[in-house]
PDB file of N, CA and C in Angstrom:
ATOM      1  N   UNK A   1      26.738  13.664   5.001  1.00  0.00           N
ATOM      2  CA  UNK A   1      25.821  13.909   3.914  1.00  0.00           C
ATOM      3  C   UNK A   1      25.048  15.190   4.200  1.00  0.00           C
ATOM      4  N   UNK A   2      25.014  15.811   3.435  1.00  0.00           N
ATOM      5  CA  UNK A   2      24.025  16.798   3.140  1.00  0.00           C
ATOM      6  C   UNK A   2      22.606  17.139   3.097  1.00  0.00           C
ATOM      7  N   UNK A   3      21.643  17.480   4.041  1.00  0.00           N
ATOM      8  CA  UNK A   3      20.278  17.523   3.784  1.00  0.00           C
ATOM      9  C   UNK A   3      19.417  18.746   2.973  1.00  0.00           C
ATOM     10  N   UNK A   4      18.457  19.159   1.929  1.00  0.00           N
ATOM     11  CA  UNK A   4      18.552  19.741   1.466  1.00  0.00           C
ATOM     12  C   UNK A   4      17.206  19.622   1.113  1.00  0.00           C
ATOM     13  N   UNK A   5      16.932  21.282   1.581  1.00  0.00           N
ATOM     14  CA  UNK A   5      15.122  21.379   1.999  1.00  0.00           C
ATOM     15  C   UNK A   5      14.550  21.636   0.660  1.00  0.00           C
ATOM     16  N   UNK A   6      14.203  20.749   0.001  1.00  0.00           N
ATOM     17  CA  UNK A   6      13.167  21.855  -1.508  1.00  0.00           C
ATOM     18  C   UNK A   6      11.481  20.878  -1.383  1.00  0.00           C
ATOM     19  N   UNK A   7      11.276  21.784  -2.226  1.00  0.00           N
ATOM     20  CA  UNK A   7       9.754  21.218  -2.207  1.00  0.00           C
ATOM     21  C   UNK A   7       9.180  20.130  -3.095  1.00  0.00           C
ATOM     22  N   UNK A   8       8.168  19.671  -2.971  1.00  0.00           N
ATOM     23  CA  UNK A   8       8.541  18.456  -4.450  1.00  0.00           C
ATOM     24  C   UNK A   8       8.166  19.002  -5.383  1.00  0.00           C
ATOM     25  N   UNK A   9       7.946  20.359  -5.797  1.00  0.00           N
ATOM     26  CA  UNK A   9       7.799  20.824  -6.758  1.00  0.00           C
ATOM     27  C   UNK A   9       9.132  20.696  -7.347  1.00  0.00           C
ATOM     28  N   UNK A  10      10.015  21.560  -6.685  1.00  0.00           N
ATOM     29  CA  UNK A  10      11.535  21.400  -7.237  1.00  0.00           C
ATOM     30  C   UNK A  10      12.291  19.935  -7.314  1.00  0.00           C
ATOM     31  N   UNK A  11      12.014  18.775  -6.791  1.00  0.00           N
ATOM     32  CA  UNK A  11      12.424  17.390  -6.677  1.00  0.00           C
ATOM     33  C   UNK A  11      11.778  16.734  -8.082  1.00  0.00           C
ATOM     34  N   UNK A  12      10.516  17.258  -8.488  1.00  0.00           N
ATOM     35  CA  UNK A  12      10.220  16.823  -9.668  1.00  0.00           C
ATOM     36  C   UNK A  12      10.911  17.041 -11.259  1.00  0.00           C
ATOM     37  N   UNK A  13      10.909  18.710 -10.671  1.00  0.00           N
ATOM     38  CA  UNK A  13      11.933  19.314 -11.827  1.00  0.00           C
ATOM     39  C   UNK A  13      13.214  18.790 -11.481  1.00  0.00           C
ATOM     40  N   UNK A  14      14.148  18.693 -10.823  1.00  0.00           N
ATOM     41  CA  UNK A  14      15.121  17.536 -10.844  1.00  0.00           C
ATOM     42  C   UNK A  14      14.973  16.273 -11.399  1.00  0.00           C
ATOM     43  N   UNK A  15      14.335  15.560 -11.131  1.00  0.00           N
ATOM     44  CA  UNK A  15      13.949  14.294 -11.410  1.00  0.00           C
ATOM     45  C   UNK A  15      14.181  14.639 -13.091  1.00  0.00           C
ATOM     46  N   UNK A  16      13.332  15.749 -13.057  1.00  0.00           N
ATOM     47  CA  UNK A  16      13.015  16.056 -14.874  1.00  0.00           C
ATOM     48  C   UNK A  16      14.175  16.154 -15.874  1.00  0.00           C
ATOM     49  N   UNK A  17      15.215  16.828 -14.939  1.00  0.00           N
ATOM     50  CA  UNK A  17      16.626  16.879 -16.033  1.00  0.00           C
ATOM     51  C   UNK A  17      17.305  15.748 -16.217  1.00  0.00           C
ATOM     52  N   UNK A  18      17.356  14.469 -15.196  1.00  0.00           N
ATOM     53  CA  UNK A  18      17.763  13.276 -14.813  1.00  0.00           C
ATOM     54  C   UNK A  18      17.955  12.749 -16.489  1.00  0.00           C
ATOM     55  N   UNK A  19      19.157  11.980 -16.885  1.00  0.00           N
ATOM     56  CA  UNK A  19      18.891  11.317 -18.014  1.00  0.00           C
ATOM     57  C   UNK A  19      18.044  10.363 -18.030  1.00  0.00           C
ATOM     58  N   UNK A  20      17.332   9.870 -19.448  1.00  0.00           N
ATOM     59  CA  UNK A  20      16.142   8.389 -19.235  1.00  0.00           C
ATOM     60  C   UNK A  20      16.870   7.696 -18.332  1.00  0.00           C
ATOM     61  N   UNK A  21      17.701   7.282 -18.501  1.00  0.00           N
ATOM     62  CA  UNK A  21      18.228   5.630 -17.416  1.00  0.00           C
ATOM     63  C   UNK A  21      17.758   5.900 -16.150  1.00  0.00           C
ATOM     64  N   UNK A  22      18.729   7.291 -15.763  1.00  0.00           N
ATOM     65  CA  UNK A  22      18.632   7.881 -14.195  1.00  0.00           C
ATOM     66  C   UNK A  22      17.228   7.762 -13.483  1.00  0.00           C
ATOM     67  N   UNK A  23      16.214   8.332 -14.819  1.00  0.00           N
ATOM     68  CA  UNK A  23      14.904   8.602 -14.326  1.00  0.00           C
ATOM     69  C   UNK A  23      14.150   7.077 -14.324  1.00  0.00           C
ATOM     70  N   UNK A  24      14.726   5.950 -14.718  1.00  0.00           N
ATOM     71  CA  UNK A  24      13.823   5.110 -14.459  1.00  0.00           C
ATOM     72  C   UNK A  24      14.497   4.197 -13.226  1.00  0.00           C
ATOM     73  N   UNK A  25      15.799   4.256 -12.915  1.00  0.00           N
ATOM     74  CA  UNK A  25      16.024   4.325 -11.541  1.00  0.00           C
ATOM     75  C   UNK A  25      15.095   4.774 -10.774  1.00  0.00           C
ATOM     76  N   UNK A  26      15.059   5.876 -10.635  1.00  0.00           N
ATOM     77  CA  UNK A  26      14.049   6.666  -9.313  1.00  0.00           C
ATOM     78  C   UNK A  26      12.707   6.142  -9.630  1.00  0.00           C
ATOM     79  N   UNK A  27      12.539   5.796 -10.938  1.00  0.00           N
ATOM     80  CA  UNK A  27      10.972   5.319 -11.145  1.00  0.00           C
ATOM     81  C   UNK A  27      10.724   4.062 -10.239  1.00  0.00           C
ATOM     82  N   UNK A  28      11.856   3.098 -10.687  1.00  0.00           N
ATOM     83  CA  UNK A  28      11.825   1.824 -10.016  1.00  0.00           C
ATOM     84  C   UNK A  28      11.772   1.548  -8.427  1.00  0.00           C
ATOM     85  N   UNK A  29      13.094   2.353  -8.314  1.00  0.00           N
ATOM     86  CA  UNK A  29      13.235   2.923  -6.511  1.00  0.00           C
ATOM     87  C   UNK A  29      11.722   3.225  -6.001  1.00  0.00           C
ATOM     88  N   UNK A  30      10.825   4.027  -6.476  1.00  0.00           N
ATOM     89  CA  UNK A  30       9.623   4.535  -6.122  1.00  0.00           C
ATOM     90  C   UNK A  30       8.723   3.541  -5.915  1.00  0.00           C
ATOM     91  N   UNK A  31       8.578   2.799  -6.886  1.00  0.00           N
ATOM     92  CA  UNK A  31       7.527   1.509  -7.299  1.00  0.00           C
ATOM     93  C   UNK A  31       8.145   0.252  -6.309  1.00  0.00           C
ATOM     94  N   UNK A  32       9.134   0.049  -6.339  1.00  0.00           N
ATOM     95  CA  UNK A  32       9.773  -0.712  -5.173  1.00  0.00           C
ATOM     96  C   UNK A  32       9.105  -0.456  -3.635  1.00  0.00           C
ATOM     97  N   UNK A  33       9.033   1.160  -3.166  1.00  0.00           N
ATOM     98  CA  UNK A  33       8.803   1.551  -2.062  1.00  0.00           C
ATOM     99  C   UNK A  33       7.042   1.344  -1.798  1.00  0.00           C
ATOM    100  N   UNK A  34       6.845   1.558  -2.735  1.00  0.00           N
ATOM    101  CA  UNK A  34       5.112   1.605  -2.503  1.00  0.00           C
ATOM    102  C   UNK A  34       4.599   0.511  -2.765  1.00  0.00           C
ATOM    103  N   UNK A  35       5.215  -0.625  -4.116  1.00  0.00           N
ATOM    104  CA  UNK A  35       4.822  -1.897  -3.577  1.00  0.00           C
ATOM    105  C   UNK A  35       5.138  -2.371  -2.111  1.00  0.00           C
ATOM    106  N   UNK A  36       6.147  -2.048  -1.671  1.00  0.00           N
ATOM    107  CA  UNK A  36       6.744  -2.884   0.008  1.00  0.00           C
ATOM    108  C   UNK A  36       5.638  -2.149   0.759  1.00  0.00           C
ATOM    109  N   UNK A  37       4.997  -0.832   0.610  1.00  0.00           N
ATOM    110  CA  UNK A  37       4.091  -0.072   1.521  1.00  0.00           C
ATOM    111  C   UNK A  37       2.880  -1.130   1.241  1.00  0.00           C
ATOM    112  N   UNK A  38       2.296  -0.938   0.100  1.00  0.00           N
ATOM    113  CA  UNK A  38       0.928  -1.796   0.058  1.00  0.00           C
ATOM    114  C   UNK A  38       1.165  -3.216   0.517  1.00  0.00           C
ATOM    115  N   UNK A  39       1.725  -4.006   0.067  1.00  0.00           N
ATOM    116  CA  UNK A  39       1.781  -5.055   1.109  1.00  0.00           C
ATOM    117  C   UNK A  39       1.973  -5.409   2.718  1.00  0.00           C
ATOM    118  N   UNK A  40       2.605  -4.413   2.797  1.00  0.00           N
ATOM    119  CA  UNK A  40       2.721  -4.093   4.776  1.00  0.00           C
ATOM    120  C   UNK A  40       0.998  -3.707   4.729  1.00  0.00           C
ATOM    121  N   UNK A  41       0.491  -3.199   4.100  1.00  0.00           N
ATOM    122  CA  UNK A  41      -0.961  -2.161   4.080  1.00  0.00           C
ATOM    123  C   UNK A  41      -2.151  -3.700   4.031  1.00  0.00           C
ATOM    124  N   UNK A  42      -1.913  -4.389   3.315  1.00  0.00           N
ATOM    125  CA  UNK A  42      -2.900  -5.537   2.874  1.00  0.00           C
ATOM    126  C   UNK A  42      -2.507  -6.445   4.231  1.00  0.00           C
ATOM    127  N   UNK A  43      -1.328  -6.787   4.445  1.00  0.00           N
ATOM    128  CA  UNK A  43      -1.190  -7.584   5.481  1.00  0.00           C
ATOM    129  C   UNK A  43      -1.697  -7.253   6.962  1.00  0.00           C
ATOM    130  N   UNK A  44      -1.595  -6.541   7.328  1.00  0.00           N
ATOM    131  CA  UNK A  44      -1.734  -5.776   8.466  1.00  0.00           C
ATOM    132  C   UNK A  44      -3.440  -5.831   8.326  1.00  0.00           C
ATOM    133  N   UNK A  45      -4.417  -5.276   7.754  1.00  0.00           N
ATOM    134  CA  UNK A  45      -5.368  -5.157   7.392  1.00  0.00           C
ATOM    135  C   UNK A  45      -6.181  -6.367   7.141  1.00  0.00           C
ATOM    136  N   UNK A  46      -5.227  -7.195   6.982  1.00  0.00           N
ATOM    137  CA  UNK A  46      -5.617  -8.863   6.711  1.00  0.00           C
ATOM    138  C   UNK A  46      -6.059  -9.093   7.927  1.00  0.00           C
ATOM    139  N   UNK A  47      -4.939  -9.217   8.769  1.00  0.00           N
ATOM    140  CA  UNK A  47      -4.618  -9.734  10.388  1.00  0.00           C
ATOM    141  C   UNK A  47      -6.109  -8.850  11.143  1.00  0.00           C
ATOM    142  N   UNK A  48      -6.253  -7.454  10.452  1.00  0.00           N
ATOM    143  CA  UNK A  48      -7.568  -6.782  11.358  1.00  0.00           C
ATOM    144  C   UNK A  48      -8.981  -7.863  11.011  1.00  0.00           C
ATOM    145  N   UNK A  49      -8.911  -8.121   9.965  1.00  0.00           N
ATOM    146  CA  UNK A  49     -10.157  -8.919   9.259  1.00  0.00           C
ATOM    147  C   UNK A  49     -10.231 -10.054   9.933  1.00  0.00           C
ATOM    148  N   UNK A  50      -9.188 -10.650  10.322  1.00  0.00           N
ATOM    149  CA  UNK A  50      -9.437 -11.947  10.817  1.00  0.00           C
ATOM    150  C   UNK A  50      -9.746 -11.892  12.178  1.00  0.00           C
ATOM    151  N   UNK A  51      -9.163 -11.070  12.474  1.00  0.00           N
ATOM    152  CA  UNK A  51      -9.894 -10.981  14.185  1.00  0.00           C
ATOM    153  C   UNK A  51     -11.253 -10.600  13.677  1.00  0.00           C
ATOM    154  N   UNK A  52     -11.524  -9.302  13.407  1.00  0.00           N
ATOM    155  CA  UNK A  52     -13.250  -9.108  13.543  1.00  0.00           C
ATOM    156  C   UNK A  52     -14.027 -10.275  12.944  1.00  0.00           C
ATOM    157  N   UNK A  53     -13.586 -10.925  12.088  1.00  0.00           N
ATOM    158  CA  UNK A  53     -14.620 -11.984  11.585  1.00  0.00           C
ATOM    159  C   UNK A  53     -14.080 -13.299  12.476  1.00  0.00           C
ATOM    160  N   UNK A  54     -13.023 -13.473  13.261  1.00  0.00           N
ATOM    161  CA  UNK A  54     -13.140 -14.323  14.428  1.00  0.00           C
ATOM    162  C   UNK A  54     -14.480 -13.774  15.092  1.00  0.00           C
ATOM    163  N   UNK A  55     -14.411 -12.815  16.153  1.00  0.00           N
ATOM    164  CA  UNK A  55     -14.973 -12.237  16.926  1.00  0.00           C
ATOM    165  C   UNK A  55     -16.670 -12.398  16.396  1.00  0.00           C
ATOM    166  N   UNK A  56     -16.834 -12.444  15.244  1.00  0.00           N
ATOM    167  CA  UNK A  56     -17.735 -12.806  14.601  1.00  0.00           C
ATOM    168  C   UNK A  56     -18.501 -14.213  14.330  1.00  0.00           C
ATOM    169  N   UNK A  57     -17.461 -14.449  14.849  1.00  0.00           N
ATOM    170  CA  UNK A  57     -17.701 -16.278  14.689  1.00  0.00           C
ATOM    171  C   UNK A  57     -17.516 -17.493  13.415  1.00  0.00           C
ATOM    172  N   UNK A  58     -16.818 -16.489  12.413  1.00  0.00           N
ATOM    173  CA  UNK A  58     -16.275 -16.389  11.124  1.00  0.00           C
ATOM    174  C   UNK A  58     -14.986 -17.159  11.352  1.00  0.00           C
ATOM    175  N   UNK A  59     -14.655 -17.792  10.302  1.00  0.00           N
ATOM    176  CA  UNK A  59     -13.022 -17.661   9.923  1.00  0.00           C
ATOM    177  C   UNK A  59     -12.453 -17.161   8.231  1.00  0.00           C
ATOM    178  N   UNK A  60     -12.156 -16.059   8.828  1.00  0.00           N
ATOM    179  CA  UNK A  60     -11.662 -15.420   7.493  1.00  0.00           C
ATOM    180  C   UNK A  60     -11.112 -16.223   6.216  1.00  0.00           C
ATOM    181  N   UNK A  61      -9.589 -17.377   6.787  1.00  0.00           N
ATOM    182  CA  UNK A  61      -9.232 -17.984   6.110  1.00  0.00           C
ATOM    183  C   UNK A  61     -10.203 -19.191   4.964  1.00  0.00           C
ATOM    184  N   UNK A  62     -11.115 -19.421   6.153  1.00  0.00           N
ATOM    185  CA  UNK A  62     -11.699 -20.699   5.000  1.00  0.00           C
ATOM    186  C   UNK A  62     -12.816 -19.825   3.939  1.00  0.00           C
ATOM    187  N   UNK A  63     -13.674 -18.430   4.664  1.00  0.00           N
ATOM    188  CA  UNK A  63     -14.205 -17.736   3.671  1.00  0.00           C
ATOM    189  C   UNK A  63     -14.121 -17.677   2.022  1.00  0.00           C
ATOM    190  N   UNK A  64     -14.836 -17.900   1.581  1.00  0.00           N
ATOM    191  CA  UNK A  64     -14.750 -17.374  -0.282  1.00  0.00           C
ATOM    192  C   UNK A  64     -14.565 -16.408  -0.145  1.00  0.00           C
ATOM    193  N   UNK A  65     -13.944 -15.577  -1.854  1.00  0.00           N
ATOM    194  CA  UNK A  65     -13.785 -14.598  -1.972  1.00  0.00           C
ATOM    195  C   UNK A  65     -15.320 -13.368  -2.083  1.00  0.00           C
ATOM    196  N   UNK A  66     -15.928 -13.953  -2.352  1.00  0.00           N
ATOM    197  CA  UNK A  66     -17.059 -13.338  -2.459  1.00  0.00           C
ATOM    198  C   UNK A  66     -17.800 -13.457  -0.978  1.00  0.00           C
ATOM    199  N   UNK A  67     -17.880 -14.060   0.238  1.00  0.00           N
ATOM    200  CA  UNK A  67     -18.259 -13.787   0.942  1.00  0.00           C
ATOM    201  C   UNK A  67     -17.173 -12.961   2.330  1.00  0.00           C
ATOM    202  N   UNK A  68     -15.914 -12.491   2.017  1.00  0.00           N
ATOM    203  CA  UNK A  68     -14.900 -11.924   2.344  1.00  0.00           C
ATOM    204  C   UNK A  68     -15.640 -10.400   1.867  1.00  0.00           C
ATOM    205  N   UNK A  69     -15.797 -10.507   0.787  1.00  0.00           N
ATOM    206  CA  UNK A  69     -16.451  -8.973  -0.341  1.00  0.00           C
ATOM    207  C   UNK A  69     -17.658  -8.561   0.714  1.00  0.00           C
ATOM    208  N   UNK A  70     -18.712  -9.314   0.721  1.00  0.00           N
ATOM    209  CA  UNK A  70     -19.764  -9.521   1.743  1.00  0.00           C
ATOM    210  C   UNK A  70     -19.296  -8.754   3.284  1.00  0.00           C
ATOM    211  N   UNK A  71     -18.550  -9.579   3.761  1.00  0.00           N
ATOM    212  CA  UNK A  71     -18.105  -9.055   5.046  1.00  0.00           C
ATOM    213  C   UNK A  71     -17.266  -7.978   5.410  1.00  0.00           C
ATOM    214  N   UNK A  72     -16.316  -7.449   4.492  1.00  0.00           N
ATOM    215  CA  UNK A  72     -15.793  -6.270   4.465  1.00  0.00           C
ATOM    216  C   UNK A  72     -17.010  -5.597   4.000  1.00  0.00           C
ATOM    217  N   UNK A  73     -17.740  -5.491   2.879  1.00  0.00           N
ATOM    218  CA  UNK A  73     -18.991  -4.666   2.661  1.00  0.00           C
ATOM    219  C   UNK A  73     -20.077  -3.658   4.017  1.00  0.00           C
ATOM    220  N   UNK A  74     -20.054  -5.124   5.106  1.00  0.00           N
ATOM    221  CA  UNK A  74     -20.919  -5.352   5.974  1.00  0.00           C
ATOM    222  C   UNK A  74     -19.657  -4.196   6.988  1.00  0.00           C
ATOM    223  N   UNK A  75     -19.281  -4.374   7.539  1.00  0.00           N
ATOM    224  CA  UNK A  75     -18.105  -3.585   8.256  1.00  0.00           C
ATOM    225  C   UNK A  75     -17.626  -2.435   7.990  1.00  0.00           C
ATOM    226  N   UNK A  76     -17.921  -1.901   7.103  1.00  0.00           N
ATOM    227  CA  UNK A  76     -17.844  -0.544   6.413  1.00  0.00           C
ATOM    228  C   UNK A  76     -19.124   0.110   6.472  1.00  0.00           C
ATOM    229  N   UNK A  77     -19.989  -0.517   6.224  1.00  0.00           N
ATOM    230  CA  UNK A  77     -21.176   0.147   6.372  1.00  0.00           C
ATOM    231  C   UNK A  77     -21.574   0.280   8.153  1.00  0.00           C
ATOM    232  N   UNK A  78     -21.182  -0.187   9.088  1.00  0.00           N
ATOM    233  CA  UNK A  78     -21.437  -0.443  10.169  1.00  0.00           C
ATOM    234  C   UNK A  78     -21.108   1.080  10.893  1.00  0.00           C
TER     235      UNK A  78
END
């Protein structure tokens, strides 16, 4: 296979000549990739929360949603 250096300026304008179908392929392909990213992103980030609010003396899991809001609030500002 072939590798082939352009910029995404030029990957867009490709994309751009793509027929509709083609282009909602790559749309989907895209949205596929970044949903699978944000969930690796939430999970991972989950697992950080629960330790610090272990460590806290917390348990994340039984938390409400509104006192989860609270404690990420509190940890950001820190």
């Amino acid at each position: 296979m072939v590798t082939l250096n352009l910029s995404d300026q030029q990957v867009v304008e490709l994309v751009k000549q793509l027929p509709p179908n083609t282009k909602q392929v790559v749309l989907d392909a895209l949205i596929a990739e970044r949903e699978l990213w944000w969930n690796v992103t939430v999970t991972k980030n989950e697992e950080s929360l629960r330790l610090l609010a272990s460590q806290r003396g917390l348990d994340w899991d039984s938390m409400p949603e509104e006192k989860r809001e609270e404690f990420v609030d509190e940890i950001l500002h820190e």
